[in-house]
N, C-alpha and C. Protein backbone atom coordinates (compact mmCIF):
# COMPACT_ATOMS: atom_id res chain seq x y z
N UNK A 1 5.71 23.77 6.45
CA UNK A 1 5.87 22.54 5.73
C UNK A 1 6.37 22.78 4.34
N UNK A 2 6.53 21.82 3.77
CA UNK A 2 6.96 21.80 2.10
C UNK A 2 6.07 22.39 1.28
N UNK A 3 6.12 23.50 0.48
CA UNK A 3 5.21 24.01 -0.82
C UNK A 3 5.34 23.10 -1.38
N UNK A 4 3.29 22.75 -2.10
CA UNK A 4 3.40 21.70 -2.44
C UNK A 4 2.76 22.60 -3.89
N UNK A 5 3.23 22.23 -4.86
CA UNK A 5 2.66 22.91 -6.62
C UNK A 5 1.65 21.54 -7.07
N UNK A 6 0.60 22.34 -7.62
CA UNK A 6 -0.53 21.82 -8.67
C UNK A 6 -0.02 20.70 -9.23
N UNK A 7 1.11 20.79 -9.91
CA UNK A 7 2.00 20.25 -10.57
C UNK A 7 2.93 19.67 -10.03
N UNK A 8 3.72 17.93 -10.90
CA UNK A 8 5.35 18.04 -10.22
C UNK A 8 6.09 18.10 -11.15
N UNK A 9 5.76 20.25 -11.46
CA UNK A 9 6.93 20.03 -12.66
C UNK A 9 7.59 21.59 -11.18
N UNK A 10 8.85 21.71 -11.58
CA UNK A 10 9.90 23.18 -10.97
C UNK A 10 10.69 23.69 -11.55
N UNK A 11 10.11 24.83 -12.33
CA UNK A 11 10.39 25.96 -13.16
C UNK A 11 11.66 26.30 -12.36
N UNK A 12 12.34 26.96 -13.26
CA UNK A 12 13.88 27.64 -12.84
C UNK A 12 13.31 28.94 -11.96
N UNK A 13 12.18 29.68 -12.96
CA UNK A 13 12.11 31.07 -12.04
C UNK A 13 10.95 31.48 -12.11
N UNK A 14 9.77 32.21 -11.84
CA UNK A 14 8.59 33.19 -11.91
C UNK A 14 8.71 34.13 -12.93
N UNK A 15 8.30 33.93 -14.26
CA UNK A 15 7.81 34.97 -14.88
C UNK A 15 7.78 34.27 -16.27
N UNK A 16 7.93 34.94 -17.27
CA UNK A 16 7.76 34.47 -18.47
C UNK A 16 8.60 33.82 -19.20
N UNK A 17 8.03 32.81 -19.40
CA UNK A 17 9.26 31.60 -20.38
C UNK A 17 9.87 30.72 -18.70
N UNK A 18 9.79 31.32 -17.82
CA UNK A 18 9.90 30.24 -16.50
C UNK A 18 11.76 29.64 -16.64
N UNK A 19 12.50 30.38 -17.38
CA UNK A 19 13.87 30.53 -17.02
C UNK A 19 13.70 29.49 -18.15
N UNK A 20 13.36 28.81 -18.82
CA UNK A 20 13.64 28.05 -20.03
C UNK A 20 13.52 28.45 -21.46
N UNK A 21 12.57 29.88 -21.81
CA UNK A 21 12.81 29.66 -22.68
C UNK A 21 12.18 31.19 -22.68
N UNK A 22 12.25 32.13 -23.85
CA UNK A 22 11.85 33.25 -23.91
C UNK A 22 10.44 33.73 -23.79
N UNK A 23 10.26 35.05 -23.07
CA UNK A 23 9.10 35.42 -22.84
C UNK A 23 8.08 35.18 -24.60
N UNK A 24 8.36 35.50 -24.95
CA UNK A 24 7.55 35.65 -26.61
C UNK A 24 7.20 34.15 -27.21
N UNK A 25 8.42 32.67 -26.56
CA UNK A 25 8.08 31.58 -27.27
C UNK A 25 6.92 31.02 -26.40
N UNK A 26 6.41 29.93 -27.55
CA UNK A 26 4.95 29.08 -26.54
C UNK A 26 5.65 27.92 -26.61
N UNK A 27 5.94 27.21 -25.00
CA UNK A 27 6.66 26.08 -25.21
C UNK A 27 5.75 25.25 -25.76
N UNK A 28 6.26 24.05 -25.80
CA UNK A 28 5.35 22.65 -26.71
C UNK A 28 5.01 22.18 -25.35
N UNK A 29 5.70 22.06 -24.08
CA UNK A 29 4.74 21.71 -22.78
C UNK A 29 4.51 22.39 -22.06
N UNK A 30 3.34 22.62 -21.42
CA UNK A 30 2.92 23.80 -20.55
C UNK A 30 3.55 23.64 -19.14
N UNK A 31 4.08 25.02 -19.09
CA UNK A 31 4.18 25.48 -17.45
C UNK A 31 3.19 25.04 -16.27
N UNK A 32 4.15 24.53 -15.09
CA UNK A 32 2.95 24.14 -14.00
C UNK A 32 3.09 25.62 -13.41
N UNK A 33 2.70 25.76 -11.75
CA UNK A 33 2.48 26.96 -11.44
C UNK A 33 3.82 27.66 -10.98
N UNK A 34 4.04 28.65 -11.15
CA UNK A 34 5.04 29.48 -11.64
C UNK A 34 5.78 29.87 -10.44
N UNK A 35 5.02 29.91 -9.41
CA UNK A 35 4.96 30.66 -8.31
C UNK A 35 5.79 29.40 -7.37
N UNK A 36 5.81 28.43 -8.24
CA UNK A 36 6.67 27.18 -7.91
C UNK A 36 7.61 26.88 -8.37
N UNK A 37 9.29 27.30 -8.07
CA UNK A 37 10.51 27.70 -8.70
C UNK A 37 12.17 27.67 -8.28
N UNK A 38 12.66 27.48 -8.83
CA UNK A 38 13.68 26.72 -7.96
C UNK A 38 14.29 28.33 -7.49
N UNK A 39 14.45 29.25 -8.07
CA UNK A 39 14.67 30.54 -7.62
C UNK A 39 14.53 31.21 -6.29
N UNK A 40 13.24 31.09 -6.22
CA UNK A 40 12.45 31.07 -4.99
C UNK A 40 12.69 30.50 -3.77
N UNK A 41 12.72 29.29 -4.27
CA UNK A 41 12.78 28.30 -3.24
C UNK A 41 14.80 27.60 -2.66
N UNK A 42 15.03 28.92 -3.49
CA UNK A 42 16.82 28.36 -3.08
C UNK A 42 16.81 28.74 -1.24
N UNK A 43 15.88 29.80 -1.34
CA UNK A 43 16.16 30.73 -0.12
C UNK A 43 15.29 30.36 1.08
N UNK A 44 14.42 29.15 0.78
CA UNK A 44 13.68 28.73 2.22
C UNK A 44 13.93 27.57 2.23
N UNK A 45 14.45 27.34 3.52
CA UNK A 45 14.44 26.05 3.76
C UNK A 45 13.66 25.09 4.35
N UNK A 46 12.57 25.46 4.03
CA UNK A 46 11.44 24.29 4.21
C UNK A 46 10.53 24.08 2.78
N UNK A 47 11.80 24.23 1.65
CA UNK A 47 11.20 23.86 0.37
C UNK A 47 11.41 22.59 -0.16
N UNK A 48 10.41 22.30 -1.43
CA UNK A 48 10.72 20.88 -2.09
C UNK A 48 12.16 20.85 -2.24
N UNK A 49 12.66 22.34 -2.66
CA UNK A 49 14.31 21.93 -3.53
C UNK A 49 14.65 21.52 -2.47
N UNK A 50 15.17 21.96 -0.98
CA UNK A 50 15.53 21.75 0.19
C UNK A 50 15.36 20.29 0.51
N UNK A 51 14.28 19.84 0.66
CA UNK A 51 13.71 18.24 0.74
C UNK A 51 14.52 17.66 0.01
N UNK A 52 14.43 17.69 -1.52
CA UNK A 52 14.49 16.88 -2.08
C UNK A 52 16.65 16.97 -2.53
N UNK A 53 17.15 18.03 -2.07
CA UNK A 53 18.91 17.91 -1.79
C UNK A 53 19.25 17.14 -0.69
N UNK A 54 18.34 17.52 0.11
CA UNK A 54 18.96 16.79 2.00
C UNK A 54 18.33 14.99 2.06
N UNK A 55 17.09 14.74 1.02
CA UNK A 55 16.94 13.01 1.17
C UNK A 55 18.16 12.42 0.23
N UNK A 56 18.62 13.81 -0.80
CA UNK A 56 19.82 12.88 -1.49
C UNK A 56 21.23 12.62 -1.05
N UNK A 57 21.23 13.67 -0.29
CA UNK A 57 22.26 14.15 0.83
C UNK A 57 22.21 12.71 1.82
N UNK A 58 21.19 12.78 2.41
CA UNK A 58 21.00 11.54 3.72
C UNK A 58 21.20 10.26 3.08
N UNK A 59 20.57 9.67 1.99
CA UNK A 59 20.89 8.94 1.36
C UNK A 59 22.26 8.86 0.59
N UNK A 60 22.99 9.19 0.01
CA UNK A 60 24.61 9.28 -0.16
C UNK A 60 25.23 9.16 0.75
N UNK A 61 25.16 9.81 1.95
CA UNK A 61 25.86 9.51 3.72
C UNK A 61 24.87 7.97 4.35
N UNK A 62 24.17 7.35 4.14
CA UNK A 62 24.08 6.48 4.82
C UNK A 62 23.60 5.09 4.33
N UNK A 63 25.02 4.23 3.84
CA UNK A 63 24.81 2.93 3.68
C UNK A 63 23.75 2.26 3.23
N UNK A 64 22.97 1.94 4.50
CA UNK A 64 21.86 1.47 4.62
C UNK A 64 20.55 1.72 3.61
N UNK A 65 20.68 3.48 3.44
CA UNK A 65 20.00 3.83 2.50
C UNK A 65 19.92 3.72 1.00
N UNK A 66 21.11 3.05 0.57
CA UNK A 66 21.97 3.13 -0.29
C UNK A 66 21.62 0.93 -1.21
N UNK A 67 21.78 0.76 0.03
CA UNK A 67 22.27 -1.05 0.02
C UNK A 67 21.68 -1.83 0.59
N UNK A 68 20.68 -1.43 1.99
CA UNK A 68 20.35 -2.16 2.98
C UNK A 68 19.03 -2.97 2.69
N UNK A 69 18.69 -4.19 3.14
CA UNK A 69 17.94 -5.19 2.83
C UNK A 69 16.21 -4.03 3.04
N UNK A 70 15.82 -4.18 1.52
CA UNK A 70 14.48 -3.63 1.65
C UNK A 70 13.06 -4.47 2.30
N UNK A 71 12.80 -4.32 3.51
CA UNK A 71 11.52 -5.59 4.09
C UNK A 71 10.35 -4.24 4.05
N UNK A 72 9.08 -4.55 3.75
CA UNK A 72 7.73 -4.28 3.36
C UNK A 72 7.50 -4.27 5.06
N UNK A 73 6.89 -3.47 5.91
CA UNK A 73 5.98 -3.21 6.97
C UNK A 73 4.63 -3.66 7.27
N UNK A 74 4.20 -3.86 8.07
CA UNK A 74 2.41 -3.83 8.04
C UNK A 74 2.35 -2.10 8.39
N UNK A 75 0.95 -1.73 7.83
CA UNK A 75 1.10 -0.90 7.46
C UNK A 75 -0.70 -0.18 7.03
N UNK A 76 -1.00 0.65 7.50
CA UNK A 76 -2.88 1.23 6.82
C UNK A 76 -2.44 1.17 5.36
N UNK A 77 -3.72 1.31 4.87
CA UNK A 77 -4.39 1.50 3.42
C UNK A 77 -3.26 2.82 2.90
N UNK A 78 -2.85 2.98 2.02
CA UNK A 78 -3.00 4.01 1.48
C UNK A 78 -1.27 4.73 1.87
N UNK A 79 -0.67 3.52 3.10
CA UNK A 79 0.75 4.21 3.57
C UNK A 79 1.85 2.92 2.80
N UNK A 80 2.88 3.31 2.38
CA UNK A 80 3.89 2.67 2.61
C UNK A 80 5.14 2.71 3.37
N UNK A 81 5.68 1.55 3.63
CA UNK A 81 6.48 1.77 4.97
C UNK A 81 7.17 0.44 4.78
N UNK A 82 8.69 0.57 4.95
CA UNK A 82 9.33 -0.60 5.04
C UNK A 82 10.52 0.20 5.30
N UNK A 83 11.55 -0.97 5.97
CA UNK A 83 12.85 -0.58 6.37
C UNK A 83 13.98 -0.47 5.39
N UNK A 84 14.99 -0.56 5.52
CA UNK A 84 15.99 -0.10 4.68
C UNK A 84 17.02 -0.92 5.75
N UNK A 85 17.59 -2.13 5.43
CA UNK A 85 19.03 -1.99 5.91
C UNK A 85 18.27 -2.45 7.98
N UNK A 86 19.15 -2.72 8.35
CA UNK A 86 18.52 -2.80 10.25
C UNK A 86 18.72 -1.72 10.94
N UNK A 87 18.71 -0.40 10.50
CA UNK A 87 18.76 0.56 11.00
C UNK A 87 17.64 2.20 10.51
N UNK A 88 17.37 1.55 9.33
CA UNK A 88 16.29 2.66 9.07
C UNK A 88 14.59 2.42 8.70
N UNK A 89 13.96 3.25 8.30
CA UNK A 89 12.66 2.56 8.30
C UNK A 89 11.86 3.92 7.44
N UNK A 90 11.43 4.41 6.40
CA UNK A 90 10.54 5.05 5.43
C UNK A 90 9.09 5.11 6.10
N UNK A 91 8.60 5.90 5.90
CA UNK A 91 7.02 5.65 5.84
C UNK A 91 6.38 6.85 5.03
N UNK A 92 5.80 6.48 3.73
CA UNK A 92 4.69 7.69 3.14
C UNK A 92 3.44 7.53 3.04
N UNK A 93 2.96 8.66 3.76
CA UNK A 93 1.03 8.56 3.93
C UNK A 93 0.72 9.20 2.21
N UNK A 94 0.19 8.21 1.80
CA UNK A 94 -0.27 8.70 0.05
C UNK A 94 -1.45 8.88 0.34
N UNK A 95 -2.22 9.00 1.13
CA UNK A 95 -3.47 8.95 1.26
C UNK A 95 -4.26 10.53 2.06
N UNK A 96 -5.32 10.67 1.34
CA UNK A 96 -5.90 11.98 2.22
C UNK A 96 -6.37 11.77 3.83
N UNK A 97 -5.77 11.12 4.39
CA UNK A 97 -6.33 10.92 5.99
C UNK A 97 -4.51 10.41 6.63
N UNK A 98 -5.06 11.39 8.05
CA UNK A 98 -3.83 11.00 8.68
C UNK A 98 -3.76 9.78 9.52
N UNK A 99 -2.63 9.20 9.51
CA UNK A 99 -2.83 7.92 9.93
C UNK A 99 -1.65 7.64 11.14
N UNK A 100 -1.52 6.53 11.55
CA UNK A 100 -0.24 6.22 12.74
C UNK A 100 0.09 4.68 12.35
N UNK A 101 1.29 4.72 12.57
CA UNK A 101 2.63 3.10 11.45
C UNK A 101 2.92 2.91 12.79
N UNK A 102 2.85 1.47 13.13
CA UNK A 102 4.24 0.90 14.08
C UNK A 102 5.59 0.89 13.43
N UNK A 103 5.89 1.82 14.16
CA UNK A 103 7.86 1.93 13.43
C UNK A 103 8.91 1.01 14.62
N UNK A 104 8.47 1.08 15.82
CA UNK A 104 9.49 1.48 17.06
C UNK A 104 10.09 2.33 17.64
N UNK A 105 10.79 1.95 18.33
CA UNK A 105 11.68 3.56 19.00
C UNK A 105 12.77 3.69 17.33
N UNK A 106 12.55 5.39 17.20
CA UNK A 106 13.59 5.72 16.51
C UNK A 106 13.72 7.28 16.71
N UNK A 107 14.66 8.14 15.62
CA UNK A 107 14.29 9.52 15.65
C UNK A 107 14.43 9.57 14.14
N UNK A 108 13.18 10.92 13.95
CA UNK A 108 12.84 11.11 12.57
C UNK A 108 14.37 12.38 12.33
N UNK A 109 14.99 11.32 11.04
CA UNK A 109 15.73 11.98 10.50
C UNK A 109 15.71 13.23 9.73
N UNK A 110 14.83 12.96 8.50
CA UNK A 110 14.25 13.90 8.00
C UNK A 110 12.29 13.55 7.61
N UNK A 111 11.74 14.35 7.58
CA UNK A 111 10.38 14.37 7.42
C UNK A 111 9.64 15.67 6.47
N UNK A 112 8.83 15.74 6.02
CA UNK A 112 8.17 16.32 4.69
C UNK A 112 8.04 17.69 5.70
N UNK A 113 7.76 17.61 6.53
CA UNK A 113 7.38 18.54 7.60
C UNK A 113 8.94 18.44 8.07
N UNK A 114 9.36 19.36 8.50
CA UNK A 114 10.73 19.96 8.74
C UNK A 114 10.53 20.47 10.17
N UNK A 115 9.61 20.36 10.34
CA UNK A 115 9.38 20.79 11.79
C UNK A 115 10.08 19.40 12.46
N UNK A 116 9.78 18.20 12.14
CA UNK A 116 9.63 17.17 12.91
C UNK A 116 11.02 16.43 13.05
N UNK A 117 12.16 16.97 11.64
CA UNK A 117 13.24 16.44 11.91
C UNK A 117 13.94 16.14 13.31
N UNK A 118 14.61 15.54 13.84
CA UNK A 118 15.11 15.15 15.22
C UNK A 118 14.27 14.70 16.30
N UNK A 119 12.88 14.27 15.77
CA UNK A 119 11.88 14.22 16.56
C UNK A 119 11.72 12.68 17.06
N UNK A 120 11.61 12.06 18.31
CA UNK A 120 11.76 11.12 19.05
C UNK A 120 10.53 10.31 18.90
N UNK A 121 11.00 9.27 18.23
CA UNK A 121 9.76 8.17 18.06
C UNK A 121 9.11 7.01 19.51
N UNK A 122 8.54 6.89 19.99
CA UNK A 122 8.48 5.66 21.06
C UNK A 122 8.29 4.71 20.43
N UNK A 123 7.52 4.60 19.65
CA UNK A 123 7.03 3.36 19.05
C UNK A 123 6.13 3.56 17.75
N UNK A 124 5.04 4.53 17.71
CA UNK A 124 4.28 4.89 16.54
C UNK A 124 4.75 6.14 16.21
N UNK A 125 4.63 6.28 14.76
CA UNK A 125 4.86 7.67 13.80
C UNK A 125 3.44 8.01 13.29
N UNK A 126 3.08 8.98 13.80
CA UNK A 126 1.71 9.89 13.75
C UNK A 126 1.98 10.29 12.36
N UNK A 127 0.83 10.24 10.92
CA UNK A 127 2.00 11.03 9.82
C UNK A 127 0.45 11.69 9.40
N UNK A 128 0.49 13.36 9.20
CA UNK A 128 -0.33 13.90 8.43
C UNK A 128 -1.10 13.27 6.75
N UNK A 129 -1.77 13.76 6.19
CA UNK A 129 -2.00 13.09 4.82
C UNK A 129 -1.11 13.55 3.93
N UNK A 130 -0.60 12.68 3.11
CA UNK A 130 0.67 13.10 1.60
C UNK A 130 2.20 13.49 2.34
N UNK A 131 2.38 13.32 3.70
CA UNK A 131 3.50 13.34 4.19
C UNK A 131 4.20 12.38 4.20
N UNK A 132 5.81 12.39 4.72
CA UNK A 132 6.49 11.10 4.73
C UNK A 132 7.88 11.72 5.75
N UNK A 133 8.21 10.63 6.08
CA UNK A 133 9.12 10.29 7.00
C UNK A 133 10.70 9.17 6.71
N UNK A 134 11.85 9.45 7.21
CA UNK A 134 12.81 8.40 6.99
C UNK A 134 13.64 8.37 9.20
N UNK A 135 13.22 7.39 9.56
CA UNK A 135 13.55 7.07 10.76
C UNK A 135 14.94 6.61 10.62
N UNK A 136 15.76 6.81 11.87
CA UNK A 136 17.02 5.79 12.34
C UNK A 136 16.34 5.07 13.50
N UNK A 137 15.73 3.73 13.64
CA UNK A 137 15.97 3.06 14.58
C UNK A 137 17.11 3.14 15.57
């Protein structure tokens, strides 16, 4: 799945000064965890950087994502979920418990979990806790 950092800050690199600024200076805002880095993470692709190029990626290639009429879902406590346009549909579990959304038939385009991309919806999207999903109906 996606490395998830303490923090949502992403240092350039692991070590001192974190690719911004010299080992010897004390920045004025503190470093999140280090070990969380865009350096690092150029080279796996089941990273945030990865995630977060390919939803901008999917979104720039598809209309809908872009323009399409935003409608609100029913939906558990704690998830949001609404469509995009008549062809796509979001859902993020913000919540510490895993839960299941009526989406419909679709396939998960991309998902927080990378495992699940291309994965065939019938009707409900099963979603772990703090995960999220973008369907094509």
């Amino acid at each position: 799945g996606v490395q998830t950092c303490a923090l949502p800050i992403l240092q350039w690199e692991h070590g001192p000064g974190a690719g911004f600024t010299g080992a010897d200076v004390t920045p004025w805002l503190r470093f999140g965890d280090l070990a969380c880095n865009v350096t690092d993470q150029r080279s796996d692709p089941a990273s945030f950087l990865h995630l977060t190029r390919d939803l901008i990626a999917l979104r720039t290639a598809t209309p809908d994502l872009r323009n399409g009429i935003w409608r609100a879902l029913d939906a558990p406590d704690d998830v949001l979920a609404y469509s995009r346009g008549e062809a796509h549909v979001v859902v993020l579990n913000l919540g510490p418990d895993a839960v299941t959304v009526s989406t419909g038939p679709g396939t998960v385009l991309l998902a927080t979990d990378r495992s699940r991309d291309g994965e065939a919806v019938t009707a409900e999207l099963g979603l772990a806790p703090r995960t999220g999903a973008v369907l094509r109906r």
